[in-house]
Every structure is written in structure tokens, then in C-alpha cells.
N, C-alpha and C. Protein backbone atom coordinates (compact mmCIF):
# COMPACT_ATOMS: atom_id res chain seq x y z
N UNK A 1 4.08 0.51 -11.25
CA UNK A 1 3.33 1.74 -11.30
C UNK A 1 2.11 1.55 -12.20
N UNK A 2 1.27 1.96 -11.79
CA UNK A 2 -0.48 1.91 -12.73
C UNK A 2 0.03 3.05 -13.75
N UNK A 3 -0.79 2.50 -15.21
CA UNK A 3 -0.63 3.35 -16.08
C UNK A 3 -1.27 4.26 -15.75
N UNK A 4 -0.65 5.69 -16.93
CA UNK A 4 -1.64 6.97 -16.73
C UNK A 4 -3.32 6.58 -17.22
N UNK A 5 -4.03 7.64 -16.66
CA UNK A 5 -5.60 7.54 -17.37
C UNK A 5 -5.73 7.86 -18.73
N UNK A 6 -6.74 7.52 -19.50
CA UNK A 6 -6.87 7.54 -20.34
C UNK A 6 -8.11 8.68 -20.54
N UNK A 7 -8.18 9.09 -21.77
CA UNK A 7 -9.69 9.67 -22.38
C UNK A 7 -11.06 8.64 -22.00
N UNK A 8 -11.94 9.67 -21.35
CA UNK A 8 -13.21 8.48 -21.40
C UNK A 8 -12.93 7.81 -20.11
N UNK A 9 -12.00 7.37 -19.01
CA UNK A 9 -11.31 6.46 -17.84
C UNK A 9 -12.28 7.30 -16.96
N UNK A 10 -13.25 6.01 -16.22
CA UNK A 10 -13.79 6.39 -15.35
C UNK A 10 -13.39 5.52 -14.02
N UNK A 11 -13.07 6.96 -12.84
CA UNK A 11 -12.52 5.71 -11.42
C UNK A 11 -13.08 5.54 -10.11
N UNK A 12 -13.89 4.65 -9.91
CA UNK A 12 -14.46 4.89 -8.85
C UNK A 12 -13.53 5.19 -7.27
N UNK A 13 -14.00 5.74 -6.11
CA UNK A 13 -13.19 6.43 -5.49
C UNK A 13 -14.14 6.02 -4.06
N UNK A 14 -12.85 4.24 -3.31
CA UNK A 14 -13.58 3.82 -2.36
C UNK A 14 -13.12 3.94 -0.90
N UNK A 15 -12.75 4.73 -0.68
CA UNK A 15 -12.25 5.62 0.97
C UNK A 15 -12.06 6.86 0.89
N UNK A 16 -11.79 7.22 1.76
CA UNK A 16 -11.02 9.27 2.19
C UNK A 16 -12.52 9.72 1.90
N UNK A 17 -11.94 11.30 1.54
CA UNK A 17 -13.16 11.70 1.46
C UNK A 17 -14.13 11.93 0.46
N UNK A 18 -13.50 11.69 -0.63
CA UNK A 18 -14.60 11.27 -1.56
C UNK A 18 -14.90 9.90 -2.09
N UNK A 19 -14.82 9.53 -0.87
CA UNK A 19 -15.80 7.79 -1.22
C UNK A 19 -16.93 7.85 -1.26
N UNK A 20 -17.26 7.00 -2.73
CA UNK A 20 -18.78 6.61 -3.16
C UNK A 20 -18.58 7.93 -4.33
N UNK A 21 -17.57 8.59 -4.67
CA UNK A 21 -17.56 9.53 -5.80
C UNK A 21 -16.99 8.68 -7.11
N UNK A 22 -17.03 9.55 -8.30
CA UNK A 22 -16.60 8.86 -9.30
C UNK A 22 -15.40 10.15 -10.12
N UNK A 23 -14.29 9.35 -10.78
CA UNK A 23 -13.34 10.82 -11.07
C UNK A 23 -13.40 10.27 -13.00
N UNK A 24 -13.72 11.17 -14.15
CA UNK A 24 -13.75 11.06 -15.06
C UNK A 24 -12.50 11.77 -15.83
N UNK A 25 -11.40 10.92 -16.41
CA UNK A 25 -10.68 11.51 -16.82
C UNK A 25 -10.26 12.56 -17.91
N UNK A 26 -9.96 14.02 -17.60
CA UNK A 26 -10.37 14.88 -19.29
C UNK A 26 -9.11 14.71 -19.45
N UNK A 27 -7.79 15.59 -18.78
CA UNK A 27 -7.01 15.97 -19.73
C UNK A 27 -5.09 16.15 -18.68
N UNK A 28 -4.32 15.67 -19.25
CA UNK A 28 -3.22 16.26 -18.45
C UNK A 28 -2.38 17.72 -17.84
N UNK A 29 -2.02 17.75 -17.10
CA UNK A 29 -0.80 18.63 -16.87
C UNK A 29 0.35 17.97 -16.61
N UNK A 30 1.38 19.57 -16.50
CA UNK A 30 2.57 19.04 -16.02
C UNK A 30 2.62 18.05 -15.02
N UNK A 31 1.70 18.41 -13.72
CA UNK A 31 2.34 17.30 -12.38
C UNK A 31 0.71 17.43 -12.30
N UNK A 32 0.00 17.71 -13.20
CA UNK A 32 -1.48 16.38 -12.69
C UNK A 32 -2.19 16.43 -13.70
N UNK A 33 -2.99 15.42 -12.95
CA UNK A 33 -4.31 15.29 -13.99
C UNK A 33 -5.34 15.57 -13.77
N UNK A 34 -6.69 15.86 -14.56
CA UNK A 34 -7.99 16.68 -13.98
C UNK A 34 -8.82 15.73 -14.78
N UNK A 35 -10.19 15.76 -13.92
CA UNK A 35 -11.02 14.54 -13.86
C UNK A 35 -11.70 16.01 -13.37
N UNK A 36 -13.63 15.46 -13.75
CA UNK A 36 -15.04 16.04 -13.32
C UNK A 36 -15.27 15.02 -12.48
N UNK A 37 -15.41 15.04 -11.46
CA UNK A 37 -15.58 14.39 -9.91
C UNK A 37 -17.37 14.57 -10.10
N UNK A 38 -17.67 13.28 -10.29
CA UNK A 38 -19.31 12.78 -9.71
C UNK A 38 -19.97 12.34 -8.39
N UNK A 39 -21.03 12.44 -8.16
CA UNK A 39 -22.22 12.98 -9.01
C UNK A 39 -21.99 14.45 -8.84
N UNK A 40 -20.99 15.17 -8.20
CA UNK A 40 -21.30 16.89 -7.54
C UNK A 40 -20.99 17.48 -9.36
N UNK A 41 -20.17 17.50 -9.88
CA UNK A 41 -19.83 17.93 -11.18
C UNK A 41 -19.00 18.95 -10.72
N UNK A 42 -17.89 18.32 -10.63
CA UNK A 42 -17.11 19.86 -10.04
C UNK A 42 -15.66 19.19 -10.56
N UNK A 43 -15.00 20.14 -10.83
CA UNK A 43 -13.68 19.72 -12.08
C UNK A 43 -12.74 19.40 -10.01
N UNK A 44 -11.60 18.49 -10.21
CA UNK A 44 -11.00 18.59 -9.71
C UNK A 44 -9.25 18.01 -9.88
N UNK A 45 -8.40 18.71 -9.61
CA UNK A 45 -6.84 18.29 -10.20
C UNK A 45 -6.25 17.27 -9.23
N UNK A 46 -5.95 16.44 -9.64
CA UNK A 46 -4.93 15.40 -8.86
C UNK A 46 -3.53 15.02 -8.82
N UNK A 47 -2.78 15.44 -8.28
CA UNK A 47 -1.07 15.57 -8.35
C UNK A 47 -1.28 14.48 -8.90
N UNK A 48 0.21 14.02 -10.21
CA UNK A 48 0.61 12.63 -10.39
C UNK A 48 0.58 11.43 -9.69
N UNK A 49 1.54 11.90 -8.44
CA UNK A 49 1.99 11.04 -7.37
C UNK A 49 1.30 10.27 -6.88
N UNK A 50 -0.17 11.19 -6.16
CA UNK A 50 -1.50 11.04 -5.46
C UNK A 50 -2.14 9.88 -6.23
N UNK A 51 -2.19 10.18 -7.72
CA UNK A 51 -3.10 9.42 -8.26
C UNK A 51 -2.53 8.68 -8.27
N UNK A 52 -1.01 7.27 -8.87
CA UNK A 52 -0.55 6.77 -8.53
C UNK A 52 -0.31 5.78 -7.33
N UNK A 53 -0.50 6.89 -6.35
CA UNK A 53 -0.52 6.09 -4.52
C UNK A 53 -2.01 5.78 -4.93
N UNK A 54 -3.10 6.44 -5.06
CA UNK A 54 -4.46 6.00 -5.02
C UNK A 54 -4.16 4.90 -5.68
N UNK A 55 -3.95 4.65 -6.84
CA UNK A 55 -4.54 3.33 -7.48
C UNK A 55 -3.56 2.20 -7.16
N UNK A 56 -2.62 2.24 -6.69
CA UNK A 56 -2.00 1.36 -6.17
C UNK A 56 -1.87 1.01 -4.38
N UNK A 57 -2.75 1.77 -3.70
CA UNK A 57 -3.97 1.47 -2.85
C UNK A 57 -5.18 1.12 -3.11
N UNK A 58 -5.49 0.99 -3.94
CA UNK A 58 -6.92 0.45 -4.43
C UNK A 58 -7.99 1.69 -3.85
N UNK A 59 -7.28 2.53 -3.45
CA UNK A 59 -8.19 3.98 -3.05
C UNK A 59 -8.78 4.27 -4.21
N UNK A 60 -8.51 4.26 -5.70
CA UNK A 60 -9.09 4.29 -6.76
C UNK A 60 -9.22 3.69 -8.06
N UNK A 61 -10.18 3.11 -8.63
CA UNK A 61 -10.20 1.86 -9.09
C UNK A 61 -10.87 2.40 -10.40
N UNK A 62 -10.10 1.82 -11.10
CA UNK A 62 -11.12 1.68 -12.54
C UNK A 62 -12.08 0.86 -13.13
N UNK A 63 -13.15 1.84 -13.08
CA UNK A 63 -14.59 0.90 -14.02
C UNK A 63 -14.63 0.91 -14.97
N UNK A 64 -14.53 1.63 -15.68
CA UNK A 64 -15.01 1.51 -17.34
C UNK A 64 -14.66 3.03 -18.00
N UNK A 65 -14.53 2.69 -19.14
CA UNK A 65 -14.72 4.11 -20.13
C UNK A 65 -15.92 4.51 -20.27
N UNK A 66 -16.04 5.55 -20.53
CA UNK A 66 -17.62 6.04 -20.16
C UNK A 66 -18.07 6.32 -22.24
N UNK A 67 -18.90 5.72 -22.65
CA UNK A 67 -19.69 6.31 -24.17
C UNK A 67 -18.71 7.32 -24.07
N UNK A 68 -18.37 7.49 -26.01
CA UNK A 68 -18.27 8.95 -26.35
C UNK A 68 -19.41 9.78 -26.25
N UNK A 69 -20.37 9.73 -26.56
CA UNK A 69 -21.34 10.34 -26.49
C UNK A 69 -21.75 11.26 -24.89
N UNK A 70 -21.43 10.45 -24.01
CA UNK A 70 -21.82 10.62 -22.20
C UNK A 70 -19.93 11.98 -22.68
N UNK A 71 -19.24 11.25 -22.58
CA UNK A 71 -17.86 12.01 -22.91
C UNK A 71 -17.93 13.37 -23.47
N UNK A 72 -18.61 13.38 -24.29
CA UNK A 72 -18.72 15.12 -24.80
C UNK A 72 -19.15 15.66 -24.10
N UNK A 73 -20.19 15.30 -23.26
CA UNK A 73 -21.42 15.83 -21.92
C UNK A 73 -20.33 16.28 -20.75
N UNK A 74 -19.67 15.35 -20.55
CA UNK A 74 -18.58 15.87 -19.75
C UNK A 74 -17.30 16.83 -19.87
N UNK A 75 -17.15 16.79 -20.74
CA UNK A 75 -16.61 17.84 -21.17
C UNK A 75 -16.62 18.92 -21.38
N UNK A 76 -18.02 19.10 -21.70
CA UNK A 76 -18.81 20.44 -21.84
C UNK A 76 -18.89 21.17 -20.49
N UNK A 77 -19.69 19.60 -19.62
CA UNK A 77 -19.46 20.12 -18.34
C UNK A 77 -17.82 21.01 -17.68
N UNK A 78 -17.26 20.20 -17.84
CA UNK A 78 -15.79 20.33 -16.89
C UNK A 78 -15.55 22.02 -17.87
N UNK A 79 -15.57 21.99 -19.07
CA UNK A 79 -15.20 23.14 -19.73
C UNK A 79 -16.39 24.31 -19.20
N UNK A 80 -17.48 24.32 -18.51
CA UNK A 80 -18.11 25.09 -18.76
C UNK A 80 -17.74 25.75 -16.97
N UNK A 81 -17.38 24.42 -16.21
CA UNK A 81 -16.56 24.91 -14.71
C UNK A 81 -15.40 25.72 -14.94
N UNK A 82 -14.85 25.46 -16.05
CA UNK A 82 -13.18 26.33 -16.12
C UNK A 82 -13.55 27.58 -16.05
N UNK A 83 -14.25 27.82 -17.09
CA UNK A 83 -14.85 29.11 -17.41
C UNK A 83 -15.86 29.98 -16.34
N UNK A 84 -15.90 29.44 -15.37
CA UNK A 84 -16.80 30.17 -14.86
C UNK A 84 -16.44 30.45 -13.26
N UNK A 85 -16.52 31.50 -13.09
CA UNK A 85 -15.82 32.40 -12.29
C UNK A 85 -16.60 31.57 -10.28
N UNK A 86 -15.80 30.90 -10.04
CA UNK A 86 -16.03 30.35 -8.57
C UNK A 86 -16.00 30.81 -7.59
């Protein structure tokens, strides 16, 4: 099993339908995890399982940790999607 994501874990995302997207990891839940999905900037949740099958399909791959600095930016971002009425 691929470890969980980390703070800062950026994954690129190379089939389905968001191929050529990027998923930035913020924060856990019970049965998922939530990542700000690039370039659109739009928060999105990923069952455990899913993410799991993805990366052990190579459906999603890890590049790099992204700067703390880029990291607060995102955060702000993803926090400023929670908050705001869709």
C-alpha cells in the first residue's frame, strides 16, 4: 500500500478525467483526503481507497513538495473555497 500524503505532497494526475491536473495535499478526514486540484483551484475530497487504487495505478504520481511559502498560498486558497458559498 502507498503511504498516506503528506503536508506540502504534490500529485500529478496522468489519466481519467483529470489528467494533466495536479492534486496538492492540505489535510485529512475520516475516509478521505482533500487536496486543491490545479491549475482550476477548486478544493476536491478523495475517498482513502481511491487514492490508494490511484497511486498504485500510477493514475497518480508524486512530484514534489511544493515551498512552504507556495503552501500557505494554497491554503489560503483551499480555505477561502471552504468558506465560500458554491
Amino acid at each position: 500500500m502507498a503511504d498516506k500524503p503528506k503536508e506540502r505532497e504534490i500529485y500529478a494526475c496522468h489519466h481519467g478525467d483529470y489528467a494533466g491536473q495536479a492534486f496538492i495535499f492540505i489535510n485529512e478526514e475520516e475516509l478521505s483526503y482533500n487536496f486543491l486540484r490545479i491549475p482550476d483551484m477548486v478544493n476536491i475530497s478523495v475517498p482513502h481507497e481511491d487514492f490508494y487504487n490511484g497511486v498504485h495505478k500510477e493514475i497518480l504520481q508524486l512530484i514534489e513538495s511544493v515551498p512552504r511559502d507556495v503552501y500557505s498560498i494554497v491554503q489560503a486558497q483551499y480555505n477561502k473555497n471552504e468558506n465560500t458559498d458554491n
